[in-house]
C-alpha atoms as a PDB file:
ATOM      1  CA  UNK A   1     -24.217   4.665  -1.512  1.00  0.00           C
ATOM      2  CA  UNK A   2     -26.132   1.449  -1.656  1.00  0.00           C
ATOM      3  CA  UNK A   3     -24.768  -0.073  -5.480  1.00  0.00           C
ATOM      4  CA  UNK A   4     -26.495  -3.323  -7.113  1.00  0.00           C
ATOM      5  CA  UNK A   5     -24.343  -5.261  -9.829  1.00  0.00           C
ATOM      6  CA  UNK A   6     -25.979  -8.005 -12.099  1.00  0.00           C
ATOM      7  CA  UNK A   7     -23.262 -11.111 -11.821  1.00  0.00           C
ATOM      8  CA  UNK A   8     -24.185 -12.096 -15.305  1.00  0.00           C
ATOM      9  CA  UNK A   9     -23.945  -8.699 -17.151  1.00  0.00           C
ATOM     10  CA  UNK A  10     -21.017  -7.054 -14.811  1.00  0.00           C
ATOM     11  CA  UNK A  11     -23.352  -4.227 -15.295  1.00  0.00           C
ATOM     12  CA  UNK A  12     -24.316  -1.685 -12.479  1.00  0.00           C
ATOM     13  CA  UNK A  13     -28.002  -1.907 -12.360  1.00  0.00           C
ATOM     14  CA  UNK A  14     -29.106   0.626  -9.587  1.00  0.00           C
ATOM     15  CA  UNK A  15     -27.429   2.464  -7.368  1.00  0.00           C
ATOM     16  CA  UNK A  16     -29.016   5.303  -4.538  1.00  0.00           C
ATOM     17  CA  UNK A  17     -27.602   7.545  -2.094  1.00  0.00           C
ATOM     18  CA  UNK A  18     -27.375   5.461   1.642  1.00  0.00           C
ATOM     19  CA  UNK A  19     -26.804   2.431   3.144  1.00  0.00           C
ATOM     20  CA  UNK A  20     -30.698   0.990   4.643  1.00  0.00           C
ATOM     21  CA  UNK A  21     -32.892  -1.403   3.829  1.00  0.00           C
ATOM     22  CA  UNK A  22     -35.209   1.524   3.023  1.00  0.00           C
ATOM     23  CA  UNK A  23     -32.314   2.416   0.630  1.00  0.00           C
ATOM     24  CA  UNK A  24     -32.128  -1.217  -0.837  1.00  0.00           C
ATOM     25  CA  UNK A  25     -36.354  -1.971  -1.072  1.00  0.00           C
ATOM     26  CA  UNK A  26     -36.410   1.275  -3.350  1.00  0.00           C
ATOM     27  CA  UNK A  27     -34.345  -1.494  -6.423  1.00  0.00           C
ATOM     28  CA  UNK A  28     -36.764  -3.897  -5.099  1.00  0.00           C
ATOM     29  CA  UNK A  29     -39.900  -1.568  -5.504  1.00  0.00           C
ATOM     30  CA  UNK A  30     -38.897  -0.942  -8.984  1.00  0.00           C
ATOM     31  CA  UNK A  31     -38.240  -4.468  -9.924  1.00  0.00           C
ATOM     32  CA  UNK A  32     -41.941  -5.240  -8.730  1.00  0.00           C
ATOM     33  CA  UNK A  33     -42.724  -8.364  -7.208  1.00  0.00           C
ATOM     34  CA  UNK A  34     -42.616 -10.372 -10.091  1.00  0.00           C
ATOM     35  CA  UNK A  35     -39.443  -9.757 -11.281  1.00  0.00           C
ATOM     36  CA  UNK A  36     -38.157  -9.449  -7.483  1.00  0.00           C
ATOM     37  CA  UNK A  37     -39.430 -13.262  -7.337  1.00  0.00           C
ATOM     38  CA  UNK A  38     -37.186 -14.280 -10.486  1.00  0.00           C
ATOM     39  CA  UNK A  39     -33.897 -13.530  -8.111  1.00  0.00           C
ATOM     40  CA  UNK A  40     -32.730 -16.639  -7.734  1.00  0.00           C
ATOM     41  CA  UNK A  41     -29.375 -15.680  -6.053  1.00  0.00           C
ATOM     42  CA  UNK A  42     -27.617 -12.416  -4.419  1.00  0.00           C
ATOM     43  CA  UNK A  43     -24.917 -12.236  -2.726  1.00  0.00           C
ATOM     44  CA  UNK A  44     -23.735  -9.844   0.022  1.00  0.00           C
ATOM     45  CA  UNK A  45     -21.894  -9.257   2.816  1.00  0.00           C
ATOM     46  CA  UNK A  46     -23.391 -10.063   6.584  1.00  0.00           C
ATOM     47  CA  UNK A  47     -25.046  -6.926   6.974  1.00  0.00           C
ATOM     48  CA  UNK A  48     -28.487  -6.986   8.912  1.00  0.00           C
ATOM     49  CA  UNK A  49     -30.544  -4.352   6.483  1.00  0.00           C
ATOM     50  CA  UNK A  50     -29.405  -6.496   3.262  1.00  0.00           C
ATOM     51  CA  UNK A  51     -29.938  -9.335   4.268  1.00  0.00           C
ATOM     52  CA  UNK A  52     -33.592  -8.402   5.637  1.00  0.00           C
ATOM     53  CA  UNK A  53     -34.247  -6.324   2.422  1.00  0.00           C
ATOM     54  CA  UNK A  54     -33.999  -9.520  -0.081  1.00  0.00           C
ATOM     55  CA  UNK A  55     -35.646 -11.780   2.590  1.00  0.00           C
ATOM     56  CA  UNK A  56     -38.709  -9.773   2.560  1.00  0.00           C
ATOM     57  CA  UNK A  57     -38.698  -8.411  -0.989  1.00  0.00           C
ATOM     58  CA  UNK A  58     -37.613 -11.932  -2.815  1.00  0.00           C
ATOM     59  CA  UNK A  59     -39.110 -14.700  -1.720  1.00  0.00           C
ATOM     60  CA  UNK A  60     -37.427 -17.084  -3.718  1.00  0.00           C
ATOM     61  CA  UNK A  61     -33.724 -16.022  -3.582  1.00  0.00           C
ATOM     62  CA  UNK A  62     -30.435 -17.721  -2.039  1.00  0.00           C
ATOM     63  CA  UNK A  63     -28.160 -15.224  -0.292  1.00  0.00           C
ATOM     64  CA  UNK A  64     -24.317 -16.332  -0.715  1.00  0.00           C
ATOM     65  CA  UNK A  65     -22.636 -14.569   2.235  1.00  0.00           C
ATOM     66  CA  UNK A  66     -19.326 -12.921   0.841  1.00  0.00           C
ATOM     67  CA  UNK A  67     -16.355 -15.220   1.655  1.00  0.00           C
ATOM     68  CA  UNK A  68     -14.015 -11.981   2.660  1.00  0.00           C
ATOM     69  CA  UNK A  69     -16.780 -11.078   5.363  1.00  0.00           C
ATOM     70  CA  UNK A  70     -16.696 -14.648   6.881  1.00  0.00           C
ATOM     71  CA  UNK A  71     -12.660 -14.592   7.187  1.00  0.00           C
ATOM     72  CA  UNK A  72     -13.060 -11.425   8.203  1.00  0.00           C
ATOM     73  CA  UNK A  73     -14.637 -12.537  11.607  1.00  0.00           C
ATOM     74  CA  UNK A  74     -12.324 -15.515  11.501  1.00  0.00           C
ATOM     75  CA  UNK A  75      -9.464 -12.433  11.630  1.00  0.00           C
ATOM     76  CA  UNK A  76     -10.983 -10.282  13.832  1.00  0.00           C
ATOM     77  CA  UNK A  77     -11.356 -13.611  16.951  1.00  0.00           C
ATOM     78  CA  UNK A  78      -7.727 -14.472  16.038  1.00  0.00           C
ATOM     79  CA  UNK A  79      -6.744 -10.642  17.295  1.00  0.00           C
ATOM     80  CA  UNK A  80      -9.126 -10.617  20.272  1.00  0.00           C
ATOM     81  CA  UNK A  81      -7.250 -14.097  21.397  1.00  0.00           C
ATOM     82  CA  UNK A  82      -3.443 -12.545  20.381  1.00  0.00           C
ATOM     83  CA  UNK A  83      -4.475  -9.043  22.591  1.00  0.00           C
ATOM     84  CA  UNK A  84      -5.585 -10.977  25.196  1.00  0.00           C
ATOM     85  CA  UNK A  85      -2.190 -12.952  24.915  1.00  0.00           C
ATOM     86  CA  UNK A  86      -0.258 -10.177  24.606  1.00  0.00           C
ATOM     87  CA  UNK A  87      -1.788  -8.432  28.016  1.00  0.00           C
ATOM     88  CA  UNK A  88      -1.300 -11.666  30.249  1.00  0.00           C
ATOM     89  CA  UNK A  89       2.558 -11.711  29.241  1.00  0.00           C
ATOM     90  CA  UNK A  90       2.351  -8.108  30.028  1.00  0.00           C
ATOM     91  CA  UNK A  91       0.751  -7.957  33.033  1.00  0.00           C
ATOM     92  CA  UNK A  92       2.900 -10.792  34.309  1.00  0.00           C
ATOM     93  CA  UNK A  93       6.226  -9.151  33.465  1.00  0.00           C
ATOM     94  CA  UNK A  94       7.308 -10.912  30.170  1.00  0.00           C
ATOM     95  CA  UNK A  95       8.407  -7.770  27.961  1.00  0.00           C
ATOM     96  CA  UNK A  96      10.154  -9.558  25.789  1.00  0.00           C
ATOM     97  CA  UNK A  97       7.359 -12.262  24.840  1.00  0.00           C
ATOM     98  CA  UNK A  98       4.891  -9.329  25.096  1.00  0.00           C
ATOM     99  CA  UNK A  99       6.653  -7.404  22.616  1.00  0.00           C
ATOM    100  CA  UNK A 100       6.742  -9.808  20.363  1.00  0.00           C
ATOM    101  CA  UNK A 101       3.041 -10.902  20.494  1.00  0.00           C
ATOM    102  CA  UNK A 102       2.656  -7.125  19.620  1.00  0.00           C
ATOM    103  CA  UNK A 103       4.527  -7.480  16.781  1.00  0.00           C
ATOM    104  CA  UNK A 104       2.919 -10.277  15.416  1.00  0.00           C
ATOM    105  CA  UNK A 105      -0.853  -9.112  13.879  1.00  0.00           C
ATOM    106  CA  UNK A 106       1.176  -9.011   9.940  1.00  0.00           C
ATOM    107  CA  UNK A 107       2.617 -12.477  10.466  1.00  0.00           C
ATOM    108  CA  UNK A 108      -1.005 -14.113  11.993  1.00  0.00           C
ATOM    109  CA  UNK A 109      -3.324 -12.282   9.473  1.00  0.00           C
ATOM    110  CA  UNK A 110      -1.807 -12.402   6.269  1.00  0.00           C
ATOM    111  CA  UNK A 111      -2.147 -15.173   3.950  1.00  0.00           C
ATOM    112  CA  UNK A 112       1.009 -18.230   4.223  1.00  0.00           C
ATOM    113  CA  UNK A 113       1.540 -17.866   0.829  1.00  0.00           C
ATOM    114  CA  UNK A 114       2.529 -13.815   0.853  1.00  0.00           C
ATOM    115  CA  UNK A 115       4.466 -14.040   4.422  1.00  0.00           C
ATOM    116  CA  UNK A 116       7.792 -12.377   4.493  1.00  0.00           C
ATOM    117  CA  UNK A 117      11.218 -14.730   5.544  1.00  0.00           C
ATOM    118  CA  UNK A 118      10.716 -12.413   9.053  1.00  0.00           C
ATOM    119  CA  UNK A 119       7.327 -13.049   9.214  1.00  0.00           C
ATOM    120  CA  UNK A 120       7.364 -17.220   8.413  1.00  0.00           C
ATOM    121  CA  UNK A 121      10.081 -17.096  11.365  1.00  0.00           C
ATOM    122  CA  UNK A 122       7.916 -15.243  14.099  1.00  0.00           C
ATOM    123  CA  UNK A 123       4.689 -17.274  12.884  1.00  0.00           C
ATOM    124  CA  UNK A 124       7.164 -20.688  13.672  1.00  0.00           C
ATOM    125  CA  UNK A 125       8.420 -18.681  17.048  1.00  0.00           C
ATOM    126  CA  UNK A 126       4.371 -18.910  18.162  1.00  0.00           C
ATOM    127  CA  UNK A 127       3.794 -22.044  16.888  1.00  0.00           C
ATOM    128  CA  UNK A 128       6.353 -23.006  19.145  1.00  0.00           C
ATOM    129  CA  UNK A 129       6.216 -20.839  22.372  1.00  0.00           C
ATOM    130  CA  UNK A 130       2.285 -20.190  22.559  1.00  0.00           C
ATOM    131  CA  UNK A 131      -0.131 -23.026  21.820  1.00  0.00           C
ATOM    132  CA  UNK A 132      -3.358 -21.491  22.250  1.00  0.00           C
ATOM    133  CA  UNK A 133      -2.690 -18.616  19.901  1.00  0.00           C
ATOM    134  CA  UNK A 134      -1.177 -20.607  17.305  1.00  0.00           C
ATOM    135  CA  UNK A 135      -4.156 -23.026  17.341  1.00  0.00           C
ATOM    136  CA  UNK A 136      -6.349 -19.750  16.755  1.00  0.00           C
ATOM    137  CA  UNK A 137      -4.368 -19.250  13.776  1.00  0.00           C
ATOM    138  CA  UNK A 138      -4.985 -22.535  12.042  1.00  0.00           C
ATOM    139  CA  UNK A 139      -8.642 -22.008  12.678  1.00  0.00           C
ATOM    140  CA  UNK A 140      -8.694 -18.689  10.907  1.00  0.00           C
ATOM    141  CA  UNK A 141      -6.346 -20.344   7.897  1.00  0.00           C
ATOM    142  CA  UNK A 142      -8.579 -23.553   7.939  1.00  0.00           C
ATOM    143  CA  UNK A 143     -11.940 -21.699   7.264  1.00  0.00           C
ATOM    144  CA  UNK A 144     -10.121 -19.332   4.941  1.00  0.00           C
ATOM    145  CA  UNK A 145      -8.906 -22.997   2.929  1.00  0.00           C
ATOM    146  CA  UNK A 146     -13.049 -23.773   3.264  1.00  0.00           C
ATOM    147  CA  UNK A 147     -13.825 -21.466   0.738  1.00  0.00           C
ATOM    148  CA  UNK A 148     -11.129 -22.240  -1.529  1.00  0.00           C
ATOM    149  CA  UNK A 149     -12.345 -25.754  -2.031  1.00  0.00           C
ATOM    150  CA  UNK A 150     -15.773 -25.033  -2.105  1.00  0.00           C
ATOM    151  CA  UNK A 151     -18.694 -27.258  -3.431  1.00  0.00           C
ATOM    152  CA  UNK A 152     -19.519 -30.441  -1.249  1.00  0.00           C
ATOM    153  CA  UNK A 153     -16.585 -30.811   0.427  1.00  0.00           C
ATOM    154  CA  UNK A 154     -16.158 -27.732   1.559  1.00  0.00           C
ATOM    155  CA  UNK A 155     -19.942 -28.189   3.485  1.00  0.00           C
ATOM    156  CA  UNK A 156     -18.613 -31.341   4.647  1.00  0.00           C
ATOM    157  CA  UNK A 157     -15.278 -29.051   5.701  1.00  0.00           C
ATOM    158  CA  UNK A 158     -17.550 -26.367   7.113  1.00  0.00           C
ATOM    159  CA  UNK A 159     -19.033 -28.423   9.736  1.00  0.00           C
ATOM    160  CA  UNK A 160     -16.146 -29.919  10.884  1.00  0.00           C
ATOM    161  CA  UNK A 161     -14.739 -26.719  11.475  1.00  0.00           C
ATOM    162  CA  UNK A 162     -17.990 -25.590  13.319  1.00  0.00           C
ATOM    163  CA  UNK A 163     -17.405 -28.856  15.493  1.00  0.00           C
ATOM    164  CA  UNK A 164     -13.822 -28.535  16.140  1.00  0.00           C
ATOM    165  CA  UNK A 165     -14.081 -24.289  16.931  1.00  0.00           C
ATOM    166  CA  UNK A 166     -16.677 -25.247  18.986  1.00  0.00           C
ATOM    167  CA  UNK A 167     -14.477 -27.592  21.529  1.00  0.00           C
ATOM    168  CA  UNK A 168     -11.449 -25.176  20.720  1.00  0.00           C
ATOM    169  CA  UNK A 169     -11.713 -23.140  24.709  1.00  0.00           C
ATOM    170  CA  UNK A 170     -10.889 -19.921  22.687  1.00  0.00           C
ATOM    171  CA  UNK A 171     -14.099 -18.021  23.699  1.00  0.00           C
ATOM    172  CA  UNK A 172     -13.569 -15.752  20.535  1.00  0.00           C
ATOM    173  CA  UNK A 173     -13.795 -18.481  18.513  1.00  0.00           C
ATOM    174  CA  UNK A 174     -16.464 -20.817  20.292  1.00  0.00           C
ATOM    175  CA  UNK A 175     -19.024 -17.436  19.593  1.00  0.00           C
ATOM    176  CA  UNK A 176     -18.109 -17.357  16.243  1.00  0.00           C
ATOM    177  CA  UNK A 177     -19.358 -20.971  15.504  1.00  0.00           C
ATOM    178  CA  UNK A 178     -22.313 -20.240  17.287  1.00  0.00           C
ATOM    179  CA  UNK A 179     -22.958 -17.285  15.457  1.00  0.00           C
ATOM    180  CA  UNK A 180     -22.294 -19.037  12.183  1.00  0.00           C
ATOM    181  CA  UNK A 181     -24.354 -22.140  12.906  1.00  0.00           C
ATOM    182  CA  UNK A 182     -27.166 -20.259  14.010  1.00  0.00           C
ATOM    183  CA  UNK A 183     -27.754 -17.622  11.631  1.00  0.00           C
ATOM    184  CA  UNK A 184     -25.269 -17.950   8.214  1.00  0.00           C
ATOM    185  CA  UNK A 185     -24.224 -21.916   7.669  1.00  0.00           C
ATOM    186  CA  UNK A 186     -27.385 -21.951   5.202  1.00  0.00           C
ATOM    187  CA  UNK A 187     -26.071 -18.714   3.492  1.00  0.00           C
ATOM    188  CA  UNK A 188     -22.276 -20.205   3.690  1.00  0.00           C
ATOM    189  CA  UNK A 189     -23.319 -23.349   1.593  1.00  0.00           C
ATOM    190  CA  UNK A 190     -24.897 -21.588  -0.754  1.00  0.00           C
ATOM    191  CA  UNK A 191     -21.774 -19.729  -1.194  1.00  0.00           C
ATOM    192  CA  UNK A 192     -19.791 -22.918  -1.425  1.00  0.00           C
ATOM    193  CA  UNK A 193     -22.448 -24.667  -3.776  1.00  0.00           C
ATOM    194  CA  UNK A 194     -22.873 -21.777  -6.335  1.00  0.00           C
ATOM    195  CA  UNK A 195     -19.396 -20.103  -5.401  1.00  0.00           C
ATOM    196  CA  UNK A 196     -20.627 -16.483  -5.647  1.00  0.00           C
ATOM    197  CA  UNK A 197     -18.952 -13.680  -3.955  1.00  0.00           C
ATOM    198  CA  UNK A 198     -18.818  -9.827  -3.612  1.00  0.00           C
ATOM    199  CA  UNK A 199     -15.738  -9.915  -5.771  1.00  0.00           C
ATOM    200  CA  UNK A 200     -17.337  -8.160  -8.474  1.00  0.00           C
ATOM    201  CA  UNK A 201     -19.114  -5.495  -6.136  1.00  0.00           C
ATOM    202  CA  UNK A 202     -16.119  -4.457  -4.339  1.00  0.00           C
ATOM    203  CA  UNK A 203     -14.144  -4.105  -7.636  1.00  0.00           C
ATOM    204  CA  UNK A 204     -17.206  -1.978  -9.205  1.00  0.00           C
ATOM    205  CA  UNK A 205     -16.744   0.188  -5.679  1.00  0.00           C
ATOM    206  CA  UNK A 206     -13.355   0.292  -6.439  1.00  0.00           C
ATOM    207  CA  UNK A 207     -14.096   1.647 -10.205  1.00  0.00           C
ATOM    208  CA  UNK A 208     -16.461   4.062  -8.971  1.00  0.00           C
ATOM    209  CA  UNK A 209     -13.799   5.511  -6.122  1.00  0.00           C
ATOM    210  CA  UNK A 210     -11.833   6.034  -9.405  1.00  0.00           C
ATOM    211  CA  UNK A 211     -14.354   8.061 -10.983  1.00  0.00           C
ATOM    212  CA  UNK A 212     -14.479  10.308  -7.807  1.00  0.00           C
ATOM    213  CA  UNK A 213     -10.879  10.793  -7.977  1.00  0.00           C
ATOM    214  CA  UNK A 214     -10.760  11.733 -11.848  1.00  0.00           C
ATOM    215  CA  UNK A 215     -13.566  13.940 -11.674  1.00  0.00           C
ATOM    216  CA  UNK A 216     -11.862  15.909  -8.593  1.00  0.00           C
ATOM    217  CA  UNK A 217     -15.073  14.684  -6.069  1.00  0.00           C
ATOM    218  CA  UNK A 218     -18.984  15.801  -6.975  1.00  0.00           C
ATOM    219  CA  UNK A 219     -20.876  19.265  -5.886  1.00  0.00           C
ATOM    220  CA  UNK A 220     -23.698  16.053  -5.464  1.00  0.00           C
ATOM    221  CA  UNK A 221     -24.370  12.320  -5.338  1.00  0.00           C
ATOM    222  CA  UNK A 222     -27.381  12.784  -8.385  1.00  0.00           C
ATOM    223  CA  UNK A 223     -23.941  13.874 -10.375  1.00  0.00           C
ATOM    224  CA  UNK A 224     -21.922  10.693  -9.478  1.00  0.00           C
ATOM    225  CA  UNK A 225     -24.865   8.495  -9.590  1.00  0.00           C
ATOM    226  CA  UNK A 226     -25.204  10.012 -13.485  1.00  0.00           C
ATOM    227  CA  UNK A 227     -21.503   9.313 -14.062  1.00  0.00           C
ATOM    228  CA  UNK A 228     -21.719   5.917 -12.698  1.00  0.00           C
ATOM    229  CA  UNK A 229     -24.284   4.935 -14.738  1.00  0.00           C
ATOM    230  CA  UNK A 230     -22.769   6.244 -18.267  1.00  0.00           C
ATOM    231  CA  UNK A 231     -19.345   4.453 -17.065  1.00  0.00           C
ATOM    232  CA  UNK A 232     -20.565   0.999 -15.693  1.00  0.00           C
ATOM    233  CA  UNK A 233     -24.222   0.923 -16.905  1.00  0.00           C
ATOM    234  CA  UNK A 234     -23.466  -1.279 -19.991  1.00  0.00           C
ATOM    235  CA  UNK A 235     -25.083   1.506 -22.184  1.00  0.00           C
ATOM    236  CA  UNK A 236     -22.615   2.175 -25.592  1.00  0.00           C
ATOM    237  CA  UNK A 237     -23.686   5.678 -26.784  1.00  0.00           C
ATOM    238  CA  UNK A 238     -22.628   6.929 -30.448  1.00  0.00           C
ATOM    239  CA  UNK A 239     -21.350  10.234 -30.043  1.00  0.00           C
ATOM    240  CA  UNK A 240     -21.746  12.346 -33.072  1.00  0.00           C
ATOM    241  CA  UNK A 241     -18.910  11.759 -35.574  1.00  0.00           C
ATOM    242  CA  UNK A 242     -17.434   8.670 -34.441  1.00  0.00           C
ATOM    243  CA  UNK A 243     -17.441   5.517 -36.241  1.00  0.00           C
END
């Protein structure tokens, strides 16, 4: 389902059966265009058909791009440069350093501050033994530390990270700045100015998975749409005989 969330209100607003823009411009449609113009901000994740629904439906709103998404791709070059590693030590006979590169997605992906005594010890083993990979780790940790300090200086952080991934010679990495720099820094500031996220969506999703689960699944979506909206609507019915 396609779910819209008011950040003031933590209220659901609107919520449809699939995942489209045809899906999304249905909200828009019954907002009208004057209220659609009002949206000042709305933030999302980096998909294509949300980020083309607002643009053409409110003409006047900021899109923050969801700081989990942009780590996300941070994470995601970090394991295309630690596979590509692992397969040259392979390939070349190294079993031992191979098997330990295999080993080592946990210790390069999760956050410093959560790594196990095992995992701080094979994260100082790369550091040590393998450059290249451990430089790809600092450049997924530094953009992660972007968002954490937000506001101006994290733009001013955000473009020196664009200019030193950029000059890194990790390919992964060198298309990700690209890709950022060309089509999301704009939508990446504003997520650093106004420090929006899709915190609050994802933990409505995960209130609504809940729902699912309690009501033993739904014969049909119009049913869980119905539920959703008496649970996380902001509507406070009086049933009959309660105070």
């Amino acid at each position: 389902m396609t779910v819209v969330v008011d950040h003031p209100t933590r209220r659901v607003l609107w919520l449809a059966e699939g995942r489209s823009k045809t899906t999304l411009a249905k909200f828009f449609a019954l907002l009208g265009p004057q209220r659609a113009a009002q949206l000042e901000l709305v933030s999302a994740d980096g998909a294509d058909w949300i980020f083309n629904a607002v643009r053409d439906s409110c003409p006047n709103a900021e899109i923050c791009l969801d700081p989990f998404h942009v780590v996300k791709w941070a994470g995601e070059a970090l394991d295309d440069i630690r596979r590509e590693v692992w397969n040259t030590a392979r390939n070349a006979g190294h079993t031992d350093q191979a098997k330990q590169l295999k080993d080592s997605r946990w210790a390069l992906w999760k956050n410093p501050e959560d790594l196990t005594e095992r995992q701080q010890a094979k994260l100082a083993d790369i550091q040590r033994t393998n450059r290249p990979l451990y430089r790809a780790y600092l450049l997924k940790e530094q953009l992660r530390e972007i968002f954490a300090v937000g506001g101006a200086a994290g733009v001013l952080l955000l473009d020196q990270w664009l200019r030193w991934a950029a000059r890194c010679r990790l390919t992964p990495f060198v298309e990700l700045a690209r890709k950022i720099k060309t089509y999301f820094r704009h939508d990446i500031v504003n997520t650093l100015t106004h420090k929006l996220s899709n915190g609050l969506i994802e933990a409505t999703n995960t209130k609504i998975r809940l729902l699912t689960r309690m009501a033993y699944g739904f014969r049909s979506v119009a049913a869980l749409i119905a539920l959703v909206k008496l649970h996380l609507g902001g509507y406070h019915i009086q049933l009959p005989g309660r105070d």
